[in-house]
N, C-alpha and C. Protein backbone atom coordinates (compact mmCIF):
# COMPACT_ATOMS: atom_id res chain seq x y z
N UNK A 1 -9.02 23.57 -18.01
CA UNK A 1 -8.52 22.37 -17.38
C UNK A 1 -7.06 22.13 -17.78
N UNK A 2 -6.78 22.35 -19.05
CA UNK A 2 -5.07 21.95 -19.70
C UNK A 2 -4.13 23.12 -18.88
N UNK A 3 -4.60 24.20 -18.30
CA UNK A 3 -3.88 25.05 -18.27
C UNK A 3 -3.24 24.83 -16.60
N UNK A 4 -4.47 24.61 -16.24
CA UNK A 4 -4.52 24.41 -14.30
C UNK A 4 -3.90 23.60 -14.42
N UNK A 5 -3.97 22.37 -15.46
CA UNK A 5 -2.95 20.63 -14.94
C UNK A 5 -1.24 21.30 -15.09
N UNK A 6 -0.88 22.40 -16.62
CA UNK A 6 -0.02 22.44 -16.82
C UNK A 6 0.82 23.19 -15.72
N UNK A 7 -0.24 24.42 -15.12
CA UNK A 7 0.06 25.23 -13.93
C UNK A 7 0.78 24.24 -12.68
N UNK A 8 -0.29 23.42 -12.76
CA UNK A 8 -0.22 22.17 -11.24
C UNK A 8 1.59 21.90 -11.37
N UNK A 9 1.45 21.13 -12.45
CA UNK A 9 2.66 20.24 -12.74
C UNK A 9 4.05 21.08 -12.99
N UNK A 10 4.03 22.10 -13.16
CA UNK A 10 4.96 23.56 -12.89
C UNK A 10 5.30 23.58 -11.20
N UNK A 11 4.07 23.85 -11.27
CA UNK A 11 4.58 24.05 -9.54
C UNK A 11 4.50 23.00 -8.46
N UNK A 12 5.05 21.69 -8.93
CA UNK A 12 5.25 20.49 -8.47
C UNK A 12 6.77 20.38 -7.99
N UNK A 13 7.11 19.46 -6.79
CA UNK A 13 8.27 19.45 -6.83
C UNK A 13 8.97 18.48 -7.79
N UNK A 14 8.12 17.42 -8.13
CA UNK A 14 8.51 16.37 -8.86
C UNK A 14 6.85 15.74 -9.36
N UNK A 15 7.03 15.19 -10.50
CA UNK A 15 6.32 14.44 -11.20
C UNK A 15 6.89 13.17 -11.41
N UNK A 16 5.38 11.84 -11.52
CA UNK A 16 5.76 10.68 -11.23
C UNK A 16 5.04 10.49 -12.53
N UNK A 17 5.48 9.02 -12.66
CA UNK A 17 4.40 7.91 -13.41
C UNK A 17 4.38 6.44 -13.11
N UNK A 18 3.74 6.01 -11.85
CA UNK A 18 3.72 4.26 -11.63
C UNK A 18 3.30 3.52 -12.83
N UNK A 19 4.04 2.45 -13.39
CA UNK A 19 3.58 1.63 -14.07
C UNK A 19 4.03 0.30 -13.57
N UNK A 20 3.42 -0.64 -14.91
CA UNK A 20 3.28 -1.61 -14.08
C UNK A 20 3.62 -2.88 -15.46
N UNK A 21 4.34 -3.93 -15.65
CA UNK A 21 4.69 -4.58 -16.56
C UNK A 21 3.98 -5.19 -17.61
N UNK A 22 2.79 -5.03 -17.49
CA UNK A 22 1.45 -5.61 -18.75
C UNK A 22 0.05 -4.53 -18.36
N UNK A 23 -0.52 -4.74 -19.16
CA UNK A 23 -2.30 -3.88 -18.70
C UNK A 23 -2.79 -4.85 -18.79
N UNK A 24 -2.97 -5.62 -17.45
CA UNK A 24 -3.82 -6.47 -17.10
C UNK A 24 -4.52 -6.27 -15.26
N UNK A 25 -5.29 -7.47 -15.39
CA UNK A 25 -6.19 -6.81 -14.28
C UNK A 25 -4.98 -6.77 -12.83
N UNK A 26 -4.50 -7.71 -13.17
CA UNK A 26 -3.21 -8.18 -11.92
C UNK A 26 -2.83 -7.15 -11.99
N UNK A 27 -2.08 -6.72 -13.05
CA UNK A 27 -0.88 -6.14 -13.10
C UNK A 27 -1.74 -4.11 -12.08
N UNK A 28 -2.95 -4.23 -12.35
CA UNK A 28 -3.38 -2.93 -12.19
C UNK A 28 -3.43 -3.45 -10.81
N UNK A 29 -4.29 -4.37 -10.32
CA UNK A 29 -4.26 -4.37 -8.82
C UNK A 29 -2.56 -4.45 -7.67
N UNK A 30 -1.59 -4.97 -8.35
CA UNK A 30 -0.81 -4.83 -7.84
C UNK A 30 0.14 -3.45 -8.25
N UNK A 31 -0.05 -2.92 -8.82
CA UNK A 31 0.23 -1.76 -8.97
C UNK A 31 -0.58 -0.45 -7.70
N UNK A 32 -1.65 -0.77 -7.62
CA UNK A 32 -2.29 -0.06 -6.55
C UNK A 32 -1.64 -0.18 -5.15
N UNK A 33 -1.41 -1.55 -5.15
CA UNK A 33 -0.56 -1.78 -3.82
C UNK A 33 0.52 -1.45 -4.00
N UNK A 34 1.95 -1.18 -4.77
CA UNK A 34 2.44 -0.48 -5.27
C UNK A 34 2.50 0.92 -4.74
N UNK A 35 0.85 1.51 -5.32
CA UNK A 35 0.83 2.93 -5.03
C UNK A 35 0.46 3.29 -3.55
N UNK A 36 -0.16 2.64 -3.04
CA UNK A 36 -0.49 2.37 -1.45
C UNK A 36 0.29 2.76 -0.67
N UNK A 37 1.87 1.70 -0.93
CA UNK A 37 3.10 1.79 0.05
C UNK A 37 3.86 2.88 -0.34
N UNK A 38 4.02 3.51 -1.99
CA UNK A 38 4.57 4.93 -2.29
C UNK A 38 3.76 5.94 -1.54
N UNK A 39 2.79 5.79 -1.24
CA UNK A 39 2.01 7.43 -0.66
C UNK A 39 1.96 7.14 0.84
N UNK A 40 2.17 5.82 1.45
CA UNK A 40 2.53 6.15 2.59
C UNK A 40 4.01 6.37 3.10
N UNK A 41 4.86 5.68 2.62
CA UNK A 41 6.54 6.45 2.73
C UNK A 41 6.65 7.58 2.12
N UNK A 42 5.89 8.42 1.37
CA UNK A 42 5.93 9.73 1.27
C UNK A 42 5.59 10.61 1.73
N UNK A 43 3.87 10.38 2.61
CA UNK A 43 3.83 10.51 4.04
C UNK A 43 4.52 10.90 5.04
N UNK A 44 5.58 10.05 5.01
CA UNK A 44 6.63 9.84 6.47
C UNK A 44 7.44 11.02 5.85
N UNK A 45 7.87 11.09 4.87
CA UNK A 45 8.74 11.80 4.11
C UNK A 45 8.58 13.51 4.32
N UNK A 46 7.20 13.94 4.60
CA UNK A 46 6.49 14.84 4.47
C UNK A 46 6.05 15.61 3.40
N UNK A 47 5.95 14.44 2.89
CA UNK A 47 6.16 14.96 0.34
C UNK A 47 4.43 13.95 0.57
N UNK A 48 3.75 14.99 -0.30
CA UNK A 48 2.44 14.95 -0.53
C UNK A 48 2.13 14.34 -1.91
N UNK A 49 1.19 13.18 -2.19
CA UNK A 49 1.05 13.04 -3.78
C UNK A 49 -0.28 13.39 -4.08
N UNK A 50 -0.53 13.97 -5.55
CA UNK A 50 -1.07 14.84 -6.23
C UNK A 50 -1.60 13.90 -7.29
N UNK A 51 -2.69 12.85 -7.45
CA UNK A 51 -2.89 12.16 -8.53
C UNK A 51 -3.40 12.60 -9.29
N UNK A 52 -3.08 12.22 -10.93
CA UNK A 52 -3.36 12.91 -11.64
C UNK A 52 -3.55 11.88 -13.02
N UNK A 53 -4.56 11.43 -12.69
CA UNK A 53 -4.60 9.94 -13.43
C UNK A 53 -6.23 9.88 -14.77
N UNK A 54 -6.51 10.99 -15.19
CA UNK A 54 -7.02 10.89 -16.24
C UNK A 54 -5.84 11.36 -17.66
N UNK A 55 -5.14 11.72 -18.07
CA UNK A 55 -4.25 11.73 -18.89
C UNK A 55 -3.55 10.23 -19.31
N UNK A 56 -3.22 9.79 -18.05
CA UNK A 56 -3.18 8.45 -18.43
C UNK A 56 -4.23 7.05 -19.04
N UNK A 57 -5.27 7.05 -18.41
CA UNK A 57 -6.44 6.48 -18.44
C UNK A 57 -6.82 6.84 -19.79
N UNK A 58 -6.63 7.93 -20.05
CA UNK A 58 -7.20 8.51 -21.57
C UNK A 58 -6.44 7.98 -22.97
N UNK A 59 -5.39 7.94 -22.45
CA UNK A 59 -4.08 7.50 -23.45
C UNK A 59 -4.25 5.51 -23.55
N UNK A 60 -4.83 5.30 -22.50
CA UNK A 60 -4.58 3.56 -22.10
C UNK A 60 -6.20 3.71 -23.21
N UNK A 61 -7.01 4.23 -23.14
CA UNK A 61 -8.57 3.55 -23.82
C UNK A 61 -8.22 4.21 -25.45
N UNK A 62 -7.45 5.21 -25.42
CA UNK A 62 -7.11 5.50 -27.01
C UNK A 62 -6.36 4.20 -27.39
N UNK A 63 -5.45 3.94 -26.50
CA UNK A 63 -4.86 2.84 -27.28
C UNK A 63 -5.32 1.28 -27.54
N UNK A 64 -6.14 1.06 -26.74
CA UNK A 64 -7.08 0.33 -26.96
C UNK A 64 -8.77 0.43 -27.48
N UNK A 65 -8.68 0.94 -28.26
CA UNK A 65 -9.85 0.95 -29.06
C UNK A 65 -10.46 1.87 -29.14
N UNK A 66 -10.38 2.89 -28.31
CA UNK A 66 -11.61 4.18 -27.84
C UNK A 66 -12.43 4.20 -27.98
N UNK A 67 -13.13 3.36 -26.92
CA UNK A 67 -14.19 2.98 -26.43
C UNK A 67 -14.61 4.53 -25.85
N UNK A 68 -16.09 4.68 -26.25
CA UNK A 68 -16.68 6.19 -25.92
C UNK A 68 -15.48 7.24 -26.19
N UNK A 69 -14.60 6.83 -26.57
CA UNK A 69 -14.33 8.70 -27.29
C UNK A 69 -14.39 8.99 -28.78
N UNK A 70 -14.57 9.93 -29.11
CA UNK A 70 -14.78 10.39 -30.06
C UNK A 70 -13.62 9.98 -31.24
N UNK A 71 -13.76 10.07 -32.19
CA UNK A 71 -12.67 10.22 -33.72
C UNK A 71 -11.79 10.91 -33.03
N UNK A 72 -12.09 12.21 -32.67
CA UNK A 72 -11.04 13.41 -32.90
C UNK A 72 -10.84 13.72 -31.25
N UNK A 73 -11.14 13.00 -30.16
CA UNK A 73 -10.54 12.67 -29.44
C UNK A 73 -9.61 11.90 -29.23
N UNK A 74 -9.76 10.79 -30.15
CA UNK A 74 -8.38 9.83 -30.08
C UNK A 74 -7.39 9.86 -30.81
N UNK A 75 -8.10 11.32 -32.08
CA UNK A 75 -6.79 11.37 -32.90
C UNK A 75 -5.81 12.63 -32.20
N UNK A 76 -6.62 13.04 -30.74
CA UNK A 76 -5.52 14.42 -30.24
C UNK A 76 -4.95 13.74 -29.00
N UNK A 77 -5.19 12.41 -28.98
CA UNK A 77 -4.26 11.66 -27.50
C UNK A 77 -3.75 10.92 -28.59
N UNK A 78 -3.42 10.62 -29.85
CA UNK A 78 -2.65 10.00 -30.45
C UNK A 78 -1.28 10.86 -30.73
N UNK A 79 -1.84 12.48 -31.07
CA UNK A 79 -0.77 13.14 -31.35
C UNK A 79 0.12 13.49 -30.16
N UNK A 80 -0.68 13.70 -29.11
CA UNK A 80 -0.13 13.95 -27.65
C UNK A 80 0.84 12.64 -26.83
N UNK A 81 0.36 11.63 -27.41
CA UNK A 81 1.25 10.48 -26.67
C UNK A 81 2.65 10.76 -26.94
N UNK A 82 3.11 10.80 -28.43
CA UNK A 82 4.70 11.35 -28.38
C UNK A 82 5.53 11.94 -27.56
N UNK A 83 4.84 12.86 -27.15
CA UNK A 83 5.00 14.11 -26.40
C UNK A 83 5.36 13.44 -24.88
N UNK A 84 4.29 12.97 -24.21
CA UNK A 84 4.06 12.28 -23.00
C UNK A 84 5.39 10.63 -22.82
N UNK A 85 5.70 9.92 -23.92
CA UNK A 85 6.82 9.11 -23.88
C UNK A 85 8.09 9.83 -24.32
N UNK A 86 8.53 10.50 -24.76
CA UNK A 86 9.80 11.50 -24.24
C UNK A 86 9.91 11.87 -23.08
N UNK A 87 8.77 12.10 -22.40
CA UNK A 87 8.85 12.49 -20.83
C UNK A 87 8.71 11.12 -19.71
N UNK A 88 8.25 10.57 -20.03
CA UNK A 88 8.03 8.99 -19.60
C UNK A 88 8.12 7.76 -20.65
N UNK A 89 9.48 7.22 -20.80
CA UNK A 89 9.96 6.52 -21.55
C UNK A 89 8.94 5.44 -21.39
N UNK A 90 7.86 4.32 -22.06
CA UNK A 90 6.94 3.28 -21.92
C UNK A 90 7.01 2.44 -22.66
N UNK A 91 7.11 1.46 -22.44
CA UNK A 91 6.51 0.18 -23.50
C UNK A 91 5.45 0.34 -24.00
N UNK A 92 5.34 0.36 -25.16
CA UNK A 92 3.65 -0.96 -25.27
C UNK A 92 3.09 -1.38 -24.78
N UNK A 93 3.64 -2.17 -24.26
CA UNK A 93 2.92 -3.30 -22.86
C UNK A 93 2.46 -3.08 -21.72
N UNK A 94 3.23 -1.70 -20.97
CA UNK A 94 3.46 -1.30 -20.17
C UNK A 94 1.82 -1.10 -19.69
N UNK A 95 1.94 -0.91 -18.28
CA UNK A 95 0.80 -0.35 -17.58
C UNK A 95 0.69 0.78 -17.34
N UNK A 96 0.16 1.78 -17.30
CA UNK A 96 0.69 3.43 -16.94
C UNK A 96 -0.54 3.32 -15.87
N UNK A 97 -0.36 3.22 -14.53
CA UNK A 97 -1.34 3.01 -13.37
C UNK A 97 -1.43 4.51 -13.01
N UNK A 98 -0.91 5.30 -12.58
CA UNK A 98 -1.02 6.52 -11.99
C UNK A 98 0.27 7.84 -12.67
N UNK A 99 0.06 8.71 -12.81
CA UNK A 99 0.36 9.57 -13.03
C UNK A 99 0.40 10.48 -12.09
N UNK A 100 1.39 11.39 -11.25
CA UNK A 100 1.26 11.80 -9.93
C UNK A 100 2.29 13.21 -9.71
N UNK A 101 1.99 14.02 -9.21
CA UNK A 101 2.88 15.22 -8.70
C UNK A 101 2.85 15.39 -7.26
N UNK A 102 4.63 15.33 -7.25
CA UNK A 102 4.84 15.27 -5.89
C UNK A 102 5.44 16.64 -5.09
N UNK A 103 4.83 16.98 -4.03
CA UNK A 103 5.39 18.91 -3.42
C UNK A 103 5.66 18.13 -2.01
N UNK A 104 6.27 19.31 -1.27
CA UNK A 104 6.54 19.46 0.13
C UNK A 104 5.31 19.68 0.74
N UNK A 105 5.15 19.01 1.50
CA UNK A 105 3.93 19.53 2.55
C UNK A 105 4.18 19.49 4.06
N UNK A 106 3.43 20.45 4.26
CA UNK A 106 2.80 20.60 5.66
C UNK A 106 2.15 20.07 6.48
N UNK A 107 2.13 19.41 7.59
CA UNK A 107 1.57 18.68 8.79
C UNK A 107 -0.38 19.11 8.43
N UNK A 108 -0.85 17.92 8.36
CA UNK A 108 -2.21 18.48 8.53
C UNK A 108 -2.66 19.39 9.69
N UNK A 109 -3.59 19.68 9.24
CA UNK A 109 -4.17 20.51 10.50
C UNK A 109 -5.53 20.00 11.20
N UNK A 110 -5.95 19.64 10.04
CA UNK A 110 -6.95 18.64 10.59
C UNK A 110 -7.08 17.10 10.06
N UNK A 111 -7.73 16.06 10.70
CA UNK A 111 -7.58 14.46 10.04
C UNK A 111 -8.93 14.57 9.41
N UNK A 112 -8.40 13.81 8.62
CA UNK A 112 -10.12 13.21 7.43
C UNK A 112 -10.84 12.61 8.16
N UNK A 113 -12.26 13.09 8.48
CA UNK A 113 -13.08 12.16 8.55
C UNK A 113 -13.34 10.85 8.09
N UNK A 114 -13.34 9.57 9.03
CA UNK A 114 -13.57 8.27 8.34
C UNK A 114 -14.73 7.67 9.08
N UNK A 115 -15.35 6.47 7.83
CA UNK A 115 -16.39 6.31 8.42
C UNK A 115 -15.96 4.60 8.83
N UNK A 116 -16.11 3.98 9.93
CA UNK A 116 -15.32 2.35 10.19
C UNK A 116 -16.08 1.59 8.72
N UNK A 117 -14.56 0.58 8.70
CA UNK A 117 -14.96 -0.43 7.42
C UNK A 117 -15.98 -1.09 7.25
N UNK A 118 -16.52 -1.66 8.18
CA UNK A 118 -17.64 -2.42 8.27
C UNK A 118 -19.04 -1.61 8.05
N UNK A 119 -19.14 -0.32 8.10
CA UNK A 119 -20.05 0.22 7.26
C UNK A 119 -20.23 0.99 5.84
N UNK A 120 -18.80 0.81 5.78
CA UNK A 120 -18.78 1.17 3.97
C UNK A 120 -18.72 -0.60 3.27
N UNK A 121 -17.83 -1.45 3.94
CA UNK A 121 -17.49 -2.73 3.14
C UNK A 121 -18.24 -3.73 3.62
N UNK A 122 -19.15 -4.49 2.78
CA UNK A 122 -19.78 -5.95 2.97
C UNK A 122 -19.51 -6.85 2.44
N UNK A 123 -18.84 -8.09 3.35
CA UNK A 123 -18.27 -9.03 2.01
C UNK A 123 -19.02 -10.04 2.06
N UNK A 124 -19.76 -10.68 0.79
CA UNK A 124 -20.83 -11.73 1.03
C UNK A 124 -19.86 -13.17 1.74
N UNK A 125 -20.86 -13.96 3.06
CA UNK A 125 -20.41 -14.83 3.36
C UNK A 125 -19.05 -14.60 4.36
N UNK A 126 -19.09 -13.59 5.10
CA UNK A 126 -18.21 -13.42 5.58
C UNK A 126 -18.17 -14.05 6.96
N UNK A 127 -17.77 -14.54 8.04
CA UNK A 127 -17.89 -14.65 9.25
C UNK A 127 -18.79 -15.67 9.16
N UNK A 128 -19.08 -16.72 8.02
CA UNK A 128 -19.92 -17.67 8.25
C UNK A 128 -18.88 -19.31 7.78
């Protein structure tokens, strides 16, 4: 897995990191919207994003408590964070929402299957 991410991110045209001004619930939901409007003007752009958002996620629960990971899991995302803020300068505070590699792409060839909203989403009390 370390080798394919390191492979990935080699042969990226660019690497990202959205963050977001606190780790809070706001701050994550508006950060998504955030990431929403970046992957669709990149879209237009014809630049593809590549998320890559457990490295981050992993680093955010080490630093808060490490919850389900191990001792010696949090003591090898402790040594690794150094590493990762030389490359992405962060606060403390900071939110690290997505982590992302960005390439040139090619026109689909085919569209994603979707299934309409109203049968994936139910919102209680809706239309009443």
């Amino acid at each position: 897995m370390r080798k394919s991410a390191a492979k990935a991110i080699a042969s990226a045209s660019a690497v990202g990191l959205l963050t977001m001004p606190r780790v809070s619930a706001d701050d994550f939901f508006r950060g998504g919207q955030a990431l929403q409007r970046m992957w669709l003007v990149a879209h237009t752009l014809g630049l593809a994003i590549y998320p890559m958002t457990t490295l981050a996620y992993m680093f955010l629960r080490a630093r808060h408590g490490g919850e389900g990971l191990s001792e010696a899991a949090v003591a090898a995302l402790t040594e690794a964070r150094p590493r990762f803020t030389r490359l992405f300068p962060v606060q403390p505070e900071q939110a690290e929402v997505l982590l992302f590699r960005v390439s040139q792409a090619e026109a689909p060839t085919q569209a994603s299957l979707r299934r309409p909203v109203p049968e994936i989403l139910h919102i209680s009390g809706a239309g009443s």
